[in-house]
C-alpha atoms as a PDB file:
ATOM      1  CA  UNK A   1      90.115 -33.417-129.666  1.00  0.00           C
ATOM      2  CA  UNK A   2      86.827 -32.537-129.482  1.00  0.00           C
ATOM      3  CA  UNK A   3      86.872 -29.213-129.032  1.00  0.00           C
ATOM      4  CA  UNK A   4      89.138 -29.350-132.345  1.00  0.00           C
ATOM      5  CA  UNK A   5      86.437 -31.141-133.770  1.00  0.00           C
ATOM      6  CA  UNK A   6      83.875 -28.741-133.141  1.00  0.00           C
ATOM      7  CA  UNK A   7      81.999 -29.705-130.360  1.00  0.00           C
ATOM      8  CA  UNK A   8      79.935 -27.058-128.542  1.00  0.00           C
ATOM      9  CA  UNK A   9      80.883 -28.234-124.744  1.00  0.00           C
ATOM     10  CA  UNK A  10      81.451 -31.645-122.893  1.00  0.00           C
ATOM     11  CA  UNK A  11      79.921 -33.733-120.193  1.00  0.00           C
ATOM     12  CA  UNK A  12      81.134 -35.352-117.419  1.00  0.00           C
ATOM     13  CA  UNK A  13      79.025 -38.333-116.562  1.00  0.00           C
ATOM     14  CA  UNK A  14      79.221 -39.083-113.155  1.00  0.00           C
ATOM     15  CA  UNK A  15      76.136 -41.554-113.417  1.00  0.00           C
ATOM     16  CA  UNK A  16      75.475 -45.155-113.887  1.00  0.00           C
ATOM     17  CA  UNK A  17      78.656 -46.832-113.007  1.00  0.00           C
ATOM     18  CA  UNK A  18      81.323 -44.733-115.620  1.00  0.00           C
ATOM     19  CA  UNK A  19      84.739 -44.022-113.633  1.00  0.00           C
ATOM     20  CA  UNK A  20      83.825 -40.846-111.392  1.00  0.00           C
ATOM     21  CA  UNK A  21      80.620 -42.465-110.270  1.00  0.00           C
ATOM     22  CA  UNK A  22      82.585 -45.423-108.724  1.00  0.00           C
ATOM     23  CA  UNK A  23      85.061 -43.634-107.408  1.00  0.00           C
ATOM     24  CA  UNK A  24      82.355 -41.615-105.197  1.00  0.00           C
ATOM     25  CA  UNK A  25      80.211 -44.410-104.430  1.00  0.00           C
ATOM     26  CA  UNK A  26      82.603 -45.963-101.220  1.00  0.00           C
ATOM     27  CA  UNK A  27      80.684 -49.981-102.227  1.00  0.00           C
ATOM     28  CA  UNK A  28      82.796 -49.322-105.303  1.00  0.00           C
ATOM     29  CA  UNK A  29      85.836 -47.705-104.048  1.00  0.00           C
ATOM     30  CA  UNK A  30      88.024 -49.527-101.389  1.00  0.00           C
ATOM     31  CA  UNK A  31      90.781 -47.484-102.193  1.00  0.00           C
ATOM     32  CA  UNK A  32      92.793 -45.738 -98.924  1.00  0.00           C
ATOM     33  CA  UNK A  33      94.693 -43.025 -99.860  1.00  0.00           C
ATOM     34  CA  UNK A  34      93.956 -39.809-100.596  1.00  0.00           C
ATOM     35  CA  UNK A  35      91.285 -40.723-103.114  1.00  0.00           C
ATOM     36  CA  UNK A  36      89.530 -42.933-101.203  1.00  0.00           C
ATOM     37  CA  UNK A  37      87.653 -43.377 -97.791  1.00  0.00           C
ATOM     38  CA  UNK A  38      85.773 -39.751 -96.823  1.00  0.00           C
ATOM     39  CA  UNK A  39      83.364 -38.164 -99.111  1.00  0.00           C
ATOM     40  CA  UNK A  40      85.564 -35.545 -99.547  1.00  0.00           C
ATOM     41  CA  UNK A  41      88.354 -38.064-100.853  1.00  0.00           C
ATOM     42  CA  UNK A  42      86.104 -39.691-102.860  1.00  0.00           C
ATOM     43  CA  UNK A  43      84.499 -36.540-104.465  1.00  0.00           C
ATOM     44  CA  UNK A  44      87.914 -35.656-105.330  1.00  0.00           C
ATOM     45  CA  UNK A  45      88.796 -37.416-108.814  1.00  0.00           C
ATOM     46  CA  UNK A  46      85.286 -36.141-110.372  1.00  0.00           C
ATOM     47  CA  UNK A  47      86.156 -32.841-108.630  1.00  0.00           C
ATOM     48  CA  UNK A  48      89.762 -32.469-110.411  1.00  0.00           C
ATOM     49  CA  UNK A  49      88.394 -34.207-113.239  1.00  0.00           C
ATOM     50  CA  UNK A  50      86.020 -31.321-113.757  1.00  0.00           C
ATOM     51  CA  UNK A  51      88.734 -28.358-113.407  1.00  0.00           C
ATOM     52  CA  UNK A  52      90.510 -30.182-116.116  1.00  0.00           C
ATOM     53  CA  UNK A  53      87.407 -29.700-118.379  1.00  0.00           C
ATOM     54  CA  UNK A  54      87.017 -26.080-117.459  1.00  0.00           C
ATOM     55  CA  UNK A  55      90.840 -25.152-118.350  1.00  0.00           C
ATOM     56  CA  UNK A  56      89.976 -26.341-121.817  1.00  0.00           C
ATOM     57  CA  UNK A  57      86.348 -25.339-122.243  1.00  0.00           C
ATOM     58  CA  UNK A  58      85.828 -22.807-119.597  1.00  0.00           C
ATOM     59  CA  UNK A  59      82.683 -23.104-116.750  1.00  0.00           C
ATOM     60  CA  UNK A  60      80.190 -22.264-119.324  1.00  0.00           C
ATOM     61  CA  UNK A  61      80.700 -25.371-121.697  1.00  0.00           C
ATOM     62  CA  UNK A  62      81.060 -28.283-119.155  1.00  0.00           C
ATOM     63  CA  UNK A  63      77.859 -30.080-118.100  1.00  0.00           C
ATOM     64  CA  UNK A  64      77.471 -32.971-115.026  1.00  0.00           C
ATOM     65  CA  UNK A  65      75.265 -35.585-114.623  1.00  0.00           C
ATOM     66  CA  UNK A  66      75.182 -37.653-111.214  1.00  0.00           C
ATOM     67  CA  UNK A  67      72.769 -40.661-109.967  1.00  0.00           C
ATOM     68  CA  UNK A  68      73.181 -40.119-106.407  1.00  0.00           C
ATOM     69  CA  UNK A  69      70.153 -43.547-106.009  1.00  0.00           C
ATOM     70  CA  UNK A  70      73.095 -45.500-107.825  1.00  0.00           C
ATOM     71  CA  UNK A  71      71.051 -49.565-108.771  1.00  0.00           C
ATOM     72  CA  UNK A  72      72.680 -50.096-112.490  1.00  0.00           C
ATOM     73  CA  UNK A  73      76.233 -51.523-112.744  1.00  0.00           C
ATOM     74  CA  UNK A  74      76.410 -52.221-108.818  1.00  0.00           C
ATOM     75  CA  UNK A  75      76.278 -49.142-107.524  1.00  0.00           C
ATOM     76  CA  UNK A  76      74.592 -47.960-104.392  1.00  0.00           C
ATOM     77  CA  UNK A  77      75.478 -47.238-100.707  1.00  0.00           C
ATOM     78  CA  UNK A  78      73.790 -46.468 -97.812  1.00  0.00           C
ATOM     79  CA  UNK A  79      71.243 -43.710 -97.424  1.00  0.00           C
ATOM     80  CA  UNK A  80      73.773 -41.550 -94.983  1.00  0.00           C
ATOM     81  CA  UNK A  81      76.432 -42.266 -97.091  1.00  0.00           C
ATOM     82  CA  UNK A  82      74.856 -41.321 -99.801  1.00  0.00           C
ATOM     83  CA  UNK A  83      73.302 -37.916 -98.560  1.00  0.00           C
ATOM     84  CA  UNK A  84      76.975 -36.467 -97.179  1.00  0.00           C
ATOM     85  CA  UNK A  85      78.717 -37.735-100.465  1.00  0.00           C
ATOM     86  CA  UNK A  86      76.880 -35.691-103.239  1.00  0.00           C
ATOM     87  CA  UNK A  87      75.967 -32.708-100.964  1.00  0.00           C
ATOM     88  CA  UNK A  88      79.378 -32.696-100.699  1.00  0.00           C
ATOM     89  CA  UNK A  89      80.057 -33.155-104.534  1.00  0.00           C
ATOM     90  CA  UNK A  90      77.550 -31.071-106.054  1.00  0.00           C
ATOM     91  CA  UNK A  91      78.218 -28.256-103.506  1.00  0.00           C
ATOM     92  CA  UNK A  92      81.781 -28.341-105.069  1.00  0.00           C
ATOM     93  CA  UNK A  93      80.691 -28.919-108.382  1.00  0.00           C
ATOM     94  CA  UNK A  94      78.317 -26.363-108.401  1.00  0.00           C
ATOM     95  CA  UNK A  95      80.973 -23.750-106.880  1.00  0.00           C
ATOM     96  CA  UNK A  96      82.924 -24.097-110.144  1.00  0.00           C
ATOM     97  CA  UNK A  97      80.171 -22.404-112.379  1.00  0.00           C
ATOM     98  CA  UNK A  98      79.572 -25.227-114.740  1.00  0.00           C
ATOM     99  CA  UNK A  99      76.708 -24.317-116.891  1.00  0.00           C
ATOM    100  CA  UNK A 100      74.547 -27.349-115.761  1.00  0.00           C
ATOM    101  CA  UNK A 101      74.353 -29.772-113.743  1.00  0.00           C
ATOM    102  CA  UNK A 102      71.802 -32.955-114.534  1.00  0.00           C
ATOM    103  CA  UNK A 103      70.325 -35.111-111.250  1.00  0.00           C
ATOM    104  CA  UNK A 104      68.618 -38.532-111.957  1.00  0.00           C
ATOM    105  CA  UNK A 105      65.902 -39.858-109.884  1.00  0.00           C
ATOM    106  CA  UNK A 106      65.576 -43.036-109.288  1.00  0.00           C
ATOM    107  CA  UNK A 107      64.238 -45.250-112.004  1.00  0.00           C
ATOM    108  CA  UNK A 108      62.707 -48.744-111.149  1.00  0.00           C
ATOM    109  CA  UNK A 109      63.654 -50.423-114.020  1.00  0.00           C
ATOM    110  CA  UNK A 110      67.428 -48.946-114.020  1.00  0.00           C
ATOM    111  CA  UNK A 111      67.573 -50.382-109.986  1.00  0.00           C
ATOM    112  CA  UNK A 112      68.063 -54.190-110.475  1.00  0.00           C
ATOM    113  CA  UNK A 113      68.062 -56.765-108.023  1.00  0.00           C
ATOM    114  CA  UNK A 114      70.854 -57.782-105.790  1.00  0.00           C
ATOM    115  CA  UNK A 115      71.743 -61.498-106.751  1.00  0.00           C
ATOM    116  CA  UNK A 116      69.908 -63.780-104.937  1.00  0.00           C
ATOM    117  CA  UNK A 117      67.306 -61.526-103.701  1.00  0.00           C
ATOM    118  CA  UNK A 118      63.360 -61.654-105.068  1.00  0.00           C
ATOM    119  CA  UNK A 119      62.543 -57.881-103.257  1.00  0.00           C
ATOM    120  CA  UNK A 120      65.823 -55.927-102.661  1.00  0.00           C
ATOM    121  CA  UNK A 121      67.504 -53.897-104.794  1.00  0.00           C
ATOM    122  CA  UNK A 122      70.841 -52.549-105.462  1.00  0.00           C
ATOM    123  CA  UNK A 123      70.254 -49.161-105.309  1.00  0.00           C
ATOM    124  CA  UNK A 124      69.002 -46.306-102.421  1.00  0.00           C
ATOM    125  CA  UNK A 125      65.773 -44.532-103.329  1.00  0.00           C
ATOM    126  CA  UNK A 126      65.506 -41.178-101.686  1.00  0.00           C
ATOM    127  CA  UNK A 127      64.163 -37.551-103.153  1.00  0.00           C
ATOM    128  CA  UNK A 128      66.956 -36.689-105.215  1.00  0.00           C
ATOM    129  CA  UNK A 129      65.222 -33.036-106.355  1.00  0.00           C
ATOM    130  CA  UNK A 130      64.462 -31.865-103.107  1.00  0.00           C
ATOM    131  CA  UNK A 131      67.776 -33.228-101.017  1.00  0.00           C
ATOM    132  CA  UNK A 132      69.846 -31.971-104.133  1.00  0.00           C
ATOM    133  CA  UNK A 133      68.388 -29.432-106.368  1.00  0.00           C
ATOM    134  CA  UNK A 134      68.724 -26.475-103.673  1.00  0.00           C
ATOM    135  CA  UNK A 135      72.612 -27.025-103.945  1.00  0.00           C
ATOM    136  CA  UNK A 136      72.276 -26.213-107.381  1.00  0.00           C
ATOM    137  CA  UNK A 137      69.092 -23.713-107.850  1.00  0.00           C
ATOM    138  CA  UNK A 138      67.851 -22.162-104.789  1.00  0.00           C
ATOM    139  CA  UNK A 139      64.498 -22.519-104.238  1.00  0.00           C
ATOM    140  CA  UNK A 140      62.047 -19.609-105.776  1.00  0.00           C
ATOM    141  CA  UNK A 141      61.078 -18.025-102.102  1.00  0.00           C
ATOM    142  CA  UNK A 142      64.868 -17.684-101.638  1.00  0.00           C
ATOM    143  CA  UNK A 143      65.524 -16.270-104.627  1.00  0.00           C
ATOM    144  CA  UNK A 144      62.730 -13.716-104.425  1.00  0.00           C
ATOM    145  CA  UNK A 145      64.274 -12.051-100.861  1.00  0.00           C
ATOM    146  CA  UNK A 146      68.038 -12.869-101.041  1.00  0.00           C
ATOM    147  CA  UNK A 147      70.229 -12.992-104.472  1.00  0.00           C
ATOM    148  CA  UNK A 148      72.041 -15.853-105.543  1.00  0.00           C
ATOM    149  CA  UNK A 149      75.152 -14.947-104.501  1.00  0.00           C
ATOM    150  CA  UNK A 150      73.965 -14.010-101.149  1.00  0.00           C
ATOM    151  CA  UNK A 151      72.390 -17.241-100.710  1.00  0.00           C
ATOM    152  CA  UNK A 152      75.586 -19.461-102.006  1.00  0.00           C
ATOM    153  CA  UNK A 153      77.682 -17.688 -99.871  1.00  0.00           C
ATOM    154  CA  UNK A 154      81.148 -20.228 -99.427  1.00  0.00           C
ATOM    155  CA  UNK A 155      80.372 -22.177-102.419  1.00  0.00           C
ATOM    156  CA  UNK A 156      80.058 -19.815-105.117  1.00  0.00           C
ATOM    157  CA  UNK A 157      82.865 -19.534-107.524  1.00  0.00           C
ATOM    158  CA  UNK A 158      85.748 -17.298-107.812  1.00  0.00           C
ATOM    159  CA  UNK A 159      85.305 -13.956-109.721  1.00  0.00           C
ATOM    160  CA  UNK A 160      87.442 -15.789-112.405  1.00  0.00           C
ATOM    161  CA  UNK A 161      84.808 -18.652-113.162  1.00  0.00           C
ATOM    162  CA  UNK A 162      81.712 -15.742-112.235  1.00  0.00           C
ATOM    163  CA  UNK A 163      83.340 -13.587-115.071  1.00  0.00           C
ATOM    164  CA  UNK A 164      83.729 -16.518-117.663  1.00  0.00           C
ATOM    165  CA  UNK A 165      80.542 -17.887-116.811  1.00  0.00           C
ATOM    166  CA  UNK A 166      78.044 -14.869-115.277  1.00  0.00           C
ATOM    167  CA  UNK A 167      74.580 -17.008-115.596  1.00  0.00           C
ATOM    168  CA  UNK A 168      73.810 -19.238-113.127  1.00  0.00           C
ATOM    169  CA  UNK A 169      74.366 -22.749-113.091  1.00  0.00           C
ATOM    170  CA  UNK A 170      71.059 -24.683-114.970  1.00  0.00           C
ATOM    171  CA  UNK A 171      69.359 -27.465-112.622  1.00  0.00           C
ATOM    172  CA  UNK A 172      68.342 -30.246-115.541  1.00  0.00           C
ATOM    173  CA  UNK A 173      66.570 -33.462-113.458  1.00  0.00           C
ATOM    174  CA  UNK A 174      66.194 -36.796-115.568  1.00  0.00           C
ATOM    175  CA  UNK A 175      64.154 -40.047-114.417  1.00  0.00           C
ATOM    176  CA  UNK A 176      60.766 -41.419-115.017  1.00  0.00           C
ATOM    177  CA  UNK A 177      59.550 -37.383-116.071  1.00  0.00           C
ATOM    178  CA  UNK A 178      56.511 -37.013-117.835  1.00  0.00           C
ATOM    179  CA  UNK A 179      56.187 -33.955-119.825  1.00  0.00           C
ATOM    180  CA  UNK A 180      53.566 -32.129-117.451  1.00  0.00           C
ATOM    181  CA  UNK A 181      55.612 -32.965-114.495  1.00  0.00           C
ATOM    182  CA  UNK A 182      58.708 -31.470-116.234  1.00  0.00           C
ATOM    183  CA  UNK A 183      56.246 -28.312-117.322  1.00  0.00           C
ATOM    184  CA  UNK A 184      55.186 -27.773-113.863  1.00  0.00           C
ATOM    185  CA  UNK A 185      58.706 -28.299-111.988  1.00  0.00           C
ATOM    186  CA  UNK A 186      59.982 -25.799-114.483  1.00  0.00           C
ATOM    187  CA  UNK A 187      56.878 -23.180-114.121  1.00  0.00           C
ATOM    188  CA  UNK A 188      57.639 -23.740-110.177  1.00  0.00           C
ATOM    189  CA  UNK A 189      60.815 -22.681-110.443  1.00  0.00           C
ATOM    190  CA  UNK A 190      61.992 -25.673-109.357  1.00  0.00           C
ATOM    191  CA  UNK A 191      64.128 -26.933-112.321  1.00  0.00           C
ATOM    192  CA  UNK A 192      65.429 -25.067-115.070  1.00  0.00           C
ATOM    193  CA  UNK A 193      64.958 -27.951-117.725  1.00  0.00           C
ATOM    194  CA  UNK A 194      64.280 -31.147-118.136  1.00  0.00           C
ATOM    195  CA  UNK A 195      65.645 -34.352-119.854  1.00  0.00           C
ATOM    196  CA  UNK A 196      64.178 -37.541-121.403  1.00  0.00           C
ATOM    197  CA  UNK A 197      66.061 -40.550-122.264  1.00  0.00           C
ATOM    198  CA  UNK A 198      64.262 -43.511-122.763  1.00  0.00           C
ATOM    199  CA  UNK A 199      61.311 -42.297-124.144  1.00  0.00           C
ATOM    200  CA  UNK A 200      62.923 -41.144-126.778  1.00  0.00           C
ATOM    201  CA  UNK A 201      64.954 -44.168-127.420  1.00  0.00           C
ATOM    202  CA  UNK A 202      62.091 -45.708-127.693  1.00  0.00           C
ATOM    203  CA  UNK A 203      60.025 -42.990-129.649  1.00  0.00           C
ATOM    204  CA  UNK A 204      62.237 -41.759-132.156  1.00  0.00           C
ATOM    205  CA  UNK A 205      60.143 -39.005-133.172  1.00  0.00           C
ATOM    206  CA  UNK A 206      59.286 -37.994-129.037  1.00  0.00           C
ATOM    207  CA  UNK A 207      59.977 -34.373-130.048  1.00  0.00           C
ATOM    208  CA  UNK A 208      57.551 -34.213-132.681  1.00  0.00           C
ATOM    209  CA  UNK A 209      55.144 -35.540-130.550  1.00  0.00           C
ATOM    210  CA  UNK A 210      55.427 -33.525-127.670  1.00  0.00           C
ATOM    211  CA  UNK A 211      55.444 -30.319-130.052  1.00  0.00           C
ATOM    212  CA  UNK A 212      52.039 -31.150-131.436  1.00  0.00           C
ATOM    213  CA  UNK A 213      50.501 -32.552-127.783  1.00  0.00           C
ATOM    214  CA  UNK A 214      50.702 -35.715-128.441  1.00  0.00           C
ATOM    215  CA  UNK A 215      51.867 -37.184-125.056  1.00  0.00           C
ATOM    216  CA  UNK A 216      49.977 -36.083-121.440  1.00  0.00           C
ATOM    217  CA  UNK A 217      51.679 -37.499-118.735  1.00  0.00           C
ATOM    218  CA  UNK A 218      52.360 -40.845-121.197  1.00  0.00           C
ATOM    219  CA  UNK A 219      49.762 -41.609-123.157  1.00  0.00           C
ATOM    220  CA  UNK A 220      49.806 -41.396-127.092  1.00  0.00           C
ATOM    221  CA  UNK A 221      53.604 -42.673-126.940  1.00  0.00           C
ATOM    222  CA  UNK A 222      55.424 -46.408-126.928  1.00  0.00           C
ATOM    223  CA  UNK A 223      55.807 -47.124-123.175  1.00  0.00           C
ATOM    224  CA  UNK A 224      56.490 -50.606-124.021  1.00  0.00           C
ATOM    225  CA  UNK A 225      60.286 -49.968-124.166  1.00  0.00           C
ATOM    226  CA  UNK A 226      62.787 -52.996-125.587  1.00  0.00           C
ATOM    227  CA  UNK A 227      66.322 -52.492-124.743  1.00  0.00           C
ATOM    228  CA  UNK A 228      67.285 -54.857-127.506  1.00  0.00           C
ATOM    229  CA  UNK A 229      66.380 -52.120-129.992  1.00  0.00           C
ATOM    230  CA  UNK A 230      68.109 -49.072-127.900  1.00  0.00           C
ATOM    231  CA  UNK A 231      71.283 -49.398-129.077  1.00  0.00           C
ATOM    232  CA  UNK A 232      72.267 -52.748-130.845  1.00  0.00           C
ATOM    233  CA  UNK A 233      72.331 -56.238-129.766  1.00  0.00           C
ATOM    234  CA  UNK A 234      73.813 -59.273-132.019  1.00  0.00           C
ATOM    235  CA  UNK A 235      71.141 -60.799-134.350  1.00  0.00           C
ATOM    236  CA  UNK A 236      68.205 -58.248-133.692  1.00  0.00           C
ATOM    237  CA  UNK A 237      67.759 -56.359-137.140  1.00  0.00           C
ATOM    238  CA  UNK A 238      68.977 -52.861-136.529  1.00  0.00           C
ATOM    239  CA  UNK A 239      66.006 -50.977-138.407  1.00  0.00           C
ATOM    240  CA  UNK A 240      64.191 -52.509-135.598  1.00  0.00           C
ATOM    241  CA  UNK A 241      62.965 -49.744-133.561  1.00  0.00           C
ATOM    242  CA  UNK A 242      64.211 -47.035-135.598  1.00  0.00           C
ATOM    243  CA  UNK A 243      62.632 -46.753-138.625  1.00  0.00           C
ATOM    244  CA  UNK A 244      59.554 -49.246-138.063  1.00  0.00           C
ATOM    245  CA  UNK A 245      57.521 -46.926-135.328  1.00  0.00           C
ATOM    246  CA  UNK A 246      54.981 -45.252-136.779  1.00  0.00           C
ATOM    247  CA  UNK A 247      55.451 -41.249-136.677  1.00  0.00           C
ATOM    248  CA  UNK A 248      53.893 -38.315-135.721  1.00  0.00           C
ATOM    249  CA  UNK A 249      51.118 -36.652-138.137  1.00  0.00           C
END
């Protein structure tokens, strides 16, 4: 449906609790069968779910975003856990071409506290770019003496997906970026692109801004960010937040 209604690709969010993020997250998933238990069980249903995508969109129209740090909606395992589930994911993922995948760092205020608790947390902070993002996009001194293909090796993709998709899959990192550290991660080679959220929920003009220079490394913008105005809560006006910021000149 909505490639019929005109959509230029999809998404599969893997992040922040949705369906394939708690089936790869093993606090989540107690099941035992063959979709359950081992990261490679568990990487399965986002795995499949993905191939489905492709046979209607093709590799170069399907996008994935994963929170391997987990925290919001309960989600979270151990550190070790953690590490040998999404290399094991996103070296599959990334094997079937898709045009880009999106890692999120962990985000303080997106990690809540466990019940009960007045320091711990739900999720498992670790360096998400640099554990990750080689999977994806190797890193630039690789790149300059081997080719990509050379330095995939057993995960790159079929000549099938290569042919329907022949650039590389896009690294995109989300999470607490300011716009010089996305600049310099991307003139480092390190990323291909970068992605803000709440900012611009909470700065509705955020583009406009950062086109004109408005915003180094946070200043000039609305940090003080109110969920009630993101996307609708009973008995908070609605223009709230939307229409009342002040905008860019």
């Amino acid at each position: 449906m909505a490639k019929k209604a005109g959509f230029d690709g999809v998404e599969l969010h893997s992040a922040y609790g949705h369906l394939p993020h708690q089936f790869l997250d093993c606090s989540s998933h107690q099941r035992t069968d063959e979709w359950g238990g081992s990261p490679e069980n568990r990487s399965k249903f986002g795995i499949e779910v993905t191939k489905a995508l492709i046979d209607v969109w093709g590799p170069a129209r399907v996008g994935v975003k994963v929170n391997p740090c987990g925290g919001l909606r309960d989600m979270g395992m151990s550190y070790s856990d953690t590490i040998m589930t999404y290399t094991y994911f996103l070296t599959q993922i990334s094997a079937l071409k898709v045009a880009y995948i999106t890692l999120i760092r962990h985000v303080h205020f997106l990690d809540p506290l466990i019940p009960g608790e007045t320091e711990l947390k739900r999720g498992t902070p670790h360096q998400v770019l640099a554990l990750y993002g080689p999977i994806v996009k190797p890193l630039p001194h690789v790149l300059k003496a081997h080719s990509e293909k050379a330095y995939r090796g057993l995960a790159m993709p079929n000549s099938e997906l290569g042919y329907l998709n022949p650039t590389p899959t896009r690294l995109l990192v989300n999470g607490g970026l300011t716009p010089r550290e996305a600049d310099q991660l991307i003139a480092d080679g390190m990323i291909d692109g970068a992605v803000f959220g709440s900012l611009w929920l909470g700065n509705p003009d955020y583009q406009k801004r950062l086109e004109k220079g408005m915003d180094v490394d946070g200043k000039g913008i609305n940090q003080v960010l109110d969920f009630k105005t993101f996307y609708g809560v009973p008995g908070v006006d609605p223009r709230l937040g939307y229409t009342d910021y002040p905008t860019a000149t």
